[in-house]
N, C-alpha and C. Protein backbone atom coordinates (compact mmCIF):
# COMPACT_ATOMS: atom_id res chain seq x y z
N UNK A 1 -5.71 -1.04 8.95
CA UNK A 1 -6.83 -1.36 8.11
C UNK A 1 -6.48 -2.60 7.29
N UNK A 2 -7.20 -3.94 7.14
CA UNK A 2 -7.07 -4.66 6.62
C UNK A 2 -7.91 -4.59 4.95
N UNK A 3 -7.27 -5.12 4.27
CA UNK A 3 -8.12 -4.95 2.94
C UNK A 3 -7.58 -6.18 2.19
N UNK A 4 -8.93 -6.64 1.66
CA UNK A 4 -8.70 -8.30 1.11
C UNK A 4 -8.81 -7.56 -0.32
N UNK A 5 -8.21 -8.33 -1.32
CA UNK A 5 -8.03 -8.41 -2.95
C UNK A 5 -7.96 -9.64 -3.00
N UNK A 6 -8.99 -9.90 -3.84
CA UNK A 6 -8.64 -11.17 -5.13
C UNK A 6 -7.44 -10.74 -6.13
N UNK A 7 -7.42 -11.87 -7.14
CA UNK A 7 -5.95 -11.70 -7.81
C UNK A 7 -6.41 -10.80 -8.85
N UNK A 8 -7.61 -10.55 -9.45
CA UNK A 8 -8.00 -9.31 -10.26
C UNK A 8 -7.71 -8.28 -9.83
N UNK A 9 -8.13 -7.75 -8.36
CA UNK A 9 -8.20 -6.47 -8.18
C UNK A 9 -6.49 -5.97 -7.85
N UNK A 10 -6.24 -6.95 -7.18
CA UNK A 10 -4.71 -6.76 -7.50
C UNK A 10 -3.97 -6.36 -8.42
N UNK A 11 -4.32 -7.25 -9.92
CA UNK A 11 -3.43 -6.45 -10.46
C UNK A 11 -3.93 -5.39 -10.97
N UNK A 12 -4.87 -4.90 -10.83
CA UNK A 12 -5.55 -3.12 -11.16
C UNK A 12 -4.50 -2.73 -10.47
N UNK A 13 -4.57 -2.62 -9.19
CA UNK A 13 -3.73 -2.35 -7.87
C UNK A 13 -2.04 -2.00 -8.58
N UNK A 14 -1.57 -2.79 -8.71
CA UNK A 14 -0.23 -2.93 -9.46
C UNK A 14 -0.25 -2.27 -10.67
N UNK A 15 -0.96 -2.53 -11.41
CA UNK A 15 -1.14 -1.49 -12.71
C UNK A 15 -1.37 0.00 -12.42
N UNK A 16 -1.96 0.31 -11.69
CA UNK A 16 -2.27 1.56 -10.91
C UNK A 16 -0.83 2.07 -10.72
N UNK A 17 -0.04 1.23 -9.68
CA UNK A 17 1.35 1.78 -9.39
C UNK A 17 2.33 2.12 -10.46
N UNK A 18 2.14 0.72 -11.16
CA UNK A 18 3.44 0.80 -12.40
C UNK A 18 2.98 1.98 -13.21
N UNK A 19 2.31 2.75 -13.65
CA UNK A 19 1.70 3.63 -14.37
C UNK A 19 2.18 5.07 -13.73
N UNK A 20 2.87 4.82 -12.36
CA UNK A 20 2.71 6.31 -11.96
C UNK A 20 4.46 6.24 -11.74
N UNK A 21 5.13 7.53 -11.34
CA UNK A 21 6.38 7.47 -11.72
C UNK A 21 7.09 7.23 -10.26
N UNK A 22 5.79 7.66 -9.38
CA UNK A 22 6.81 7.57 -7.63
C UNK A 22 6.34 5.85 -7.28
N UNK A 23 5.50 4.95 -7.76
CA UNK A 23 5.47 4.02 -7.43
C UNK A 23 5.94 2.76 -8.16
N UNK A 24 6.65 3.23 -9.55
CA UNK A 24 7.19 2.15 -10.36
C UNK A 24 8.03 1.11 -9.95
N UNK A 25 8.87 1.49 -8.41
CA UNK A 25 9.74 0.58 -8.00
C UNK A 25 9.37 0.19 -6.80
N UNK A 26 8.61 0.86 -6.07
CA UNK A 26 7.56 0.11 -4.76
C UNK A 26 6.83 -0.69 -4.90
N UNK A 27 5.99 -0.69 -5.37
CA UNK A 27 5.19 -1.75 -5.86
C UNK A 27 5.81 -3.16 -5.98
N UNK A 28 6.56 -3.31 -6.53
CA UNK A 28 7.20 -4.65 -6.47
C UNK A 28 8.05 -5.37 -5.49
N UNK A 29 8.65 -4.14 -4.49
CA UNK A 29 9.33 -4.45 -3.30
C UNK A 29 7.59 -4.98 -2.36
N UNK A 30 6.55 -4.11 -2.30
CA UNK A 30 5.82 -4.17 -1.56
C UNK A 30 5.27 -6.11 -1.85
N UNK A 31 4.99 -6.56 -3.24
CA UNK A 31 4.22 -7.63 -3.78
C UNK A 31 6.02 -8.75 -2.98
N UNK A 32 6.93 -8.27 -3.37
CA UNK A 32 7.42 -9.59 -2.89
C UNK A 32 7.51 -9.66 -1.46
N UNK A 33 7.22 -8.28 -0.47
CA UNK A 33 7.35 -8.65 0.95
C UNK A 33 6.34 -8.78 1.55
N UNK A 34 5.18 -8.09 0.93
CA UNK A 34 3.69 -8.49 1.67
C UNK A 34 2.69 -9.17 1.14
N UNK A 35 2.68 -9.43 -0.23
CA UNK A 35 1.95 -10.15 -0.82
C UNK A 35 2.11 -11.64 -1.24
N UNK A 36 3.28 -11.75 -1.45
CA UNK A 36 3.54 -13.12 -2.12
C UNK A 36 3.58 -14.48 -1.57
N UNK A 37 3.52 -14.06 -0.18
CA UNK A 37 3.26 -15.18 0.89
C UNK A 37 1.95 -15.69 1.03
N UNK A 38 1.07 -15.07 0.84
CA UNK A 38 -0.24 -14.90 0.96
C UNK A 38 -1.09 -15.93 -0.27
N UNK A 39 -0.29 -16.25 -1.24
CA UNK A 39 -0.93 -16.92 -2.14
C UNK A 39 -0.90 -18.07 -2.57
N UNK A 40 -1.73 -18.87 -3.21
CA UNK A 40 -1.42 -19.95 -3.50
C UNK A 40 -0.31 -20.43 -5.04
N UNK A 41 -0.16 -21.52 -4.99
CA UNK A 41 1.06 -21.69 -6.32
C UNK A 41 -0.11 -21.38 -7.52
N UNK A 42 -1.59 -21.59 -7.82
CA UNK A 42 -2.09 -21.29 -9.05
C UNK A 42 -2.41 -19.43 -9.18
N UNK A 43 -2.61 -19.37 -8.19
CA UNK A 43 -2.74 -17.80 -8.18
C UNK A 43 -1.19 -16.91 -8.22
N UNK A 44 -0.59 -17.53 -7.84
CA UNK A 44 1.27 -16.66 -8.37
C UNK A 44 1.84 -17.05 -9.62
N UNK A 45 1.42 -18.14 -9.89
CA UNK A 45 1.51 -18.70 -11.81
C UNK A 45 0.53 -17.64 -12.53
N UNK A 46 -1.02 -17.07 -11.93
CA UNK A 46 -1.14 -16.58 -12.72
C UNK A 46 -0.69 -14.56 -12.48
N UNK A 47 -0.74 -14.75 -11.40
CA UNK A 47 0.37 -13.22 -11.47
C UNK A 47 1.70 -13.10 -11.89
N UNK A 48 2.31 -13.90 -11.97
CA UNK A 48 3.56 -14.05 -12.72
C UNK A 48 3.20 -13.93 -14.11
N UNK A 49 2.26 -14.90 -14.79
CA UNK A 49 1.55 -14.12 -15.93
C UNK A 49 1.25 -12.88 -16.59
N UNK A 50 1.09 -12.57 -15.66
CA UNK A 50 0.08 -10.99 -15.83
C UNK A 50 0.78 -10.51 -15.45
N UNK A 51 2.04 -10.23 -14.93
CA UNK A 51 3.10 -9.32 -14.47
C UNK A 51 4.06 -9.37 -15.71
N UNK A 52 4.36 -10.42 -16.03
CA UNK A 52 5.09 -10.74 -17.53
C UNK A 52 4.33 -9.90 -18.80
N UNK A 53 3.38 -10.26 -19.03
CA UNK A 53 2.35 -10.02 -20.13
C UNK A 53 2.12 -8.38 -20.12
N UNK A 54 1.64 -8.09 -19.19
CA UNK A 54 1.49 -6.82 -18.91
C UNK A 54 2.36 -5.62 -18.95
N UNK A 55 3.39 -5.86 -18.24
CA UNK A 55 4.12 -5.12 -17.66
C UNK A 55 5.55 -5.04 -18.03
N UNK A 56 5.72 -5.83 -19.03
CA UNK A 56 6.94 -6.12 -19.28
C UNK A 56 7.48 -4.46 -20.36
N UNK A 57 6.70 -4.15 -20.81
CA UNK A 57 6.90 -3.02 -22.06
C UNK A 57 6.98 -1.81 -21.04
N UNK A 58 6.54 -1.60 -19.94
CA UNK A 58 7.26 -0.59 -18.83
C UNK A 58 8.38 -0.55 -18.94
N UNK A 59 8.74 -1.37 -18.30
CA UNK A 59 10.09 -1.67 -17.96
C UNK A 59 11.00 -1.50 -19.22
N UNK A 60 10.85 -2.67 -20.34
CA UNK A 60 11.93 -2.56 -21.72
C UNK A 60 11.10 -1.92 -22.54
N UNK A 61 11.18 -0.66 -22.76
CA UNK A 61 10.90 -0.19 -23.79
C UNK A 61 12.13 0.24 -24.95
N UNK A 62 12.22 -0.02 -26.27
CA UNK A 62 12.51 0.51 -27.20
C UNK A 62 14.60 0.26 -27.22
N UNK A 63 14.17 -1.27 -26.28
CA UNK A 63 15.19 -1.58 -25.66
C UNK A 63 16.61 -1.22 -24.53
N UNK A 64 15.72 -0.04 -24.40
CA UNK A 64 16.28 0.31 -22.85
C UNK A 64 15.90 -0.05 -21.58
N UNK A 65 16.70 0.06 -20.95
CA UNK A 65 16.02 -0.46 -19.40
C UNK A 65 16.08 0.70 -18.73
N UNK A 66 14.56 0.53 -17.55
CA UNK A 66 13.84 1.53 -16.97
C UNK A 66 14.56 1.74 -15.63
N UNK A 67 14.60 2.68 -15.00
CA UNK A 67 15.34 2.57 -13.81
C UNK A 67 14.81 1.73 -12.75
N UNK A 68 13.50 1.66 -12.43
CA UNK A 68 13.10 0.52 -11.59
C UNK A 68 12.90 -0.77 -12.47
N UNK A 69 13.47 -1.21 -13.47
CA UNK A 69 13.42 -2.68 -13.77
C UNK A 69 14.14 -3.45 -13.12
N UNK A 70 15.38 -3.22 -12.15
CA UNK A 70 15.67 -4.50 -10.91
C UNK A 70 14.66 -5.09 -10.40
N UNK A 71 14.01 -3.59 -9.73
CA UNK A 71 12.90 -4.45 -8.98
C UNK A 71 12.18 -5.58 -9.58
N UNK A 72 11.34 -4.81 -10.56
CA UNK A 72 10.38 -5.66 -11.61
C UNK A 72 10.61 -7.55 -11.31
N UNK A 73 12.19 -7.20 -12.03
CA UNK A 73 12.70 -8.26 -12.28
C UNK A 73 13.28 -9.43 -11.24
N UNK A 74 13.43 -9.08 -9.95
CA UNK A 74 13.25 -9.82 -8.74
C UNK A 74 11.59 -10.16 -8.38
N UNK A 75 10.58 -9.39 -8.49
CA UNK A 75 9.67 -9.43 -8.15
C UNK A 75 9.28 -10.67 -9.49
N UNK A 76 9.40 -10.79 -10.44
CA UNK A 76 9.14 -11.84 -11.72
C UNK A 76 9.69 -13.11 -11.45
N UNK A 77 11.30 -12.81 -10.01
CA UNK A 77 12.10 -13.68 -10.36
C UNK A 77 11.25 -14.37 -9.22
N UNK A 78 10.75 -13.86 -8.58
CA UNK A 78 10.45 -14.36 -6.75
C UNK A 78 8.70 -14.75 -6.62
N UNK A 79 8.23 -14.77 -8.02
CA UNK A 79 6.32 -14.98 -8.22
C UNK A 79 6.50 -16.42 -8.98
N UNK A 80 7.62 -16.78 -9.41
CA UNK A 80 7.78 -18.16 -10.30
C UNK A 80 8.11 -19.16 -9.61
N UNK A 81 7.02 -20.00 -9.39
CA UNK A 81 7.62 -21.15 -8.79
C UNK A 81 8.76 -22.05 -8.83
N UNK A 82 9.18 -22.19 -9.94
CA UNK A 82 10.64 -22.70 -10.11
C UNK A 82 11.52 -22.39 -9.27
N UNK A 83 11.57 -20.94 -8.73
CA UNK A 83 12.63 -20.04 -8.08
C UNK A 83 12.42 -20.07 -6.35
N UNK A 84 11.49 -20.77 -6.37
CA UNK A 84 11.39 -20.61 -4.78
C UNK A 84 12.09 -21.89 -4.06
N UNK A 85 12.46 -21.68 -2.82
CA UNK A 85 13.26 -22.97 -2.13
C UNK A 85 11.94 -23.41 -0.93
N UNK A 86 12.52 -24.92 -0.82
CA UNK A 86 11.36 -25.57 0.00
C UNK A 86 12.32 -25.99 1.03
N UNK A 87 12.10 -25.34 2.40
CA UNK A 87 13.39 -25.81 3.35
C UNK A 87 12.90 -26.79 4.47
């Protein structure tokens, strides 16, 4: 089944996951292996946004770290253009 998302419904999509406790660390494996190819550099500037902004208080809360914040944090590291290689 194919299913198109704009970058809104997406991050419902992602918010949906991060919110639940069996998908806190899938979700982000899934966005950097099936999604992130798929987009353009203004639309991953602004999910990198909204993944930052959003989502960041999941992960560090009360200054601990969450057990799926690796992921998170590859998935933040791998949506920023700076970080990508041009071969």
């Amino acid at each position: 089944m194919l299913v198109k998302l704009d970058r809104f419904q997406l991050t419902c999509y992602i918010k949906g996951s991060v919110c639940s406790a069996h998908g806190k660390q899938e979700i982000w494996y899934r966005v950097i292996d099936e999604f992130i190819h798929k987009f353009r550099d203004d639309e991953l500037d602004f999910l990198w946004w909204i993944c930052y902004r959003d989502f960041w208080e999941y992960y560090f809360y009360n200054g601990k770290c969450d057990w799926a914040t690796k992921a998170y944090l590859q998935a933040l590291a791998a949506l920023n253009r700076n970080n990508r290689f041009i071969v």
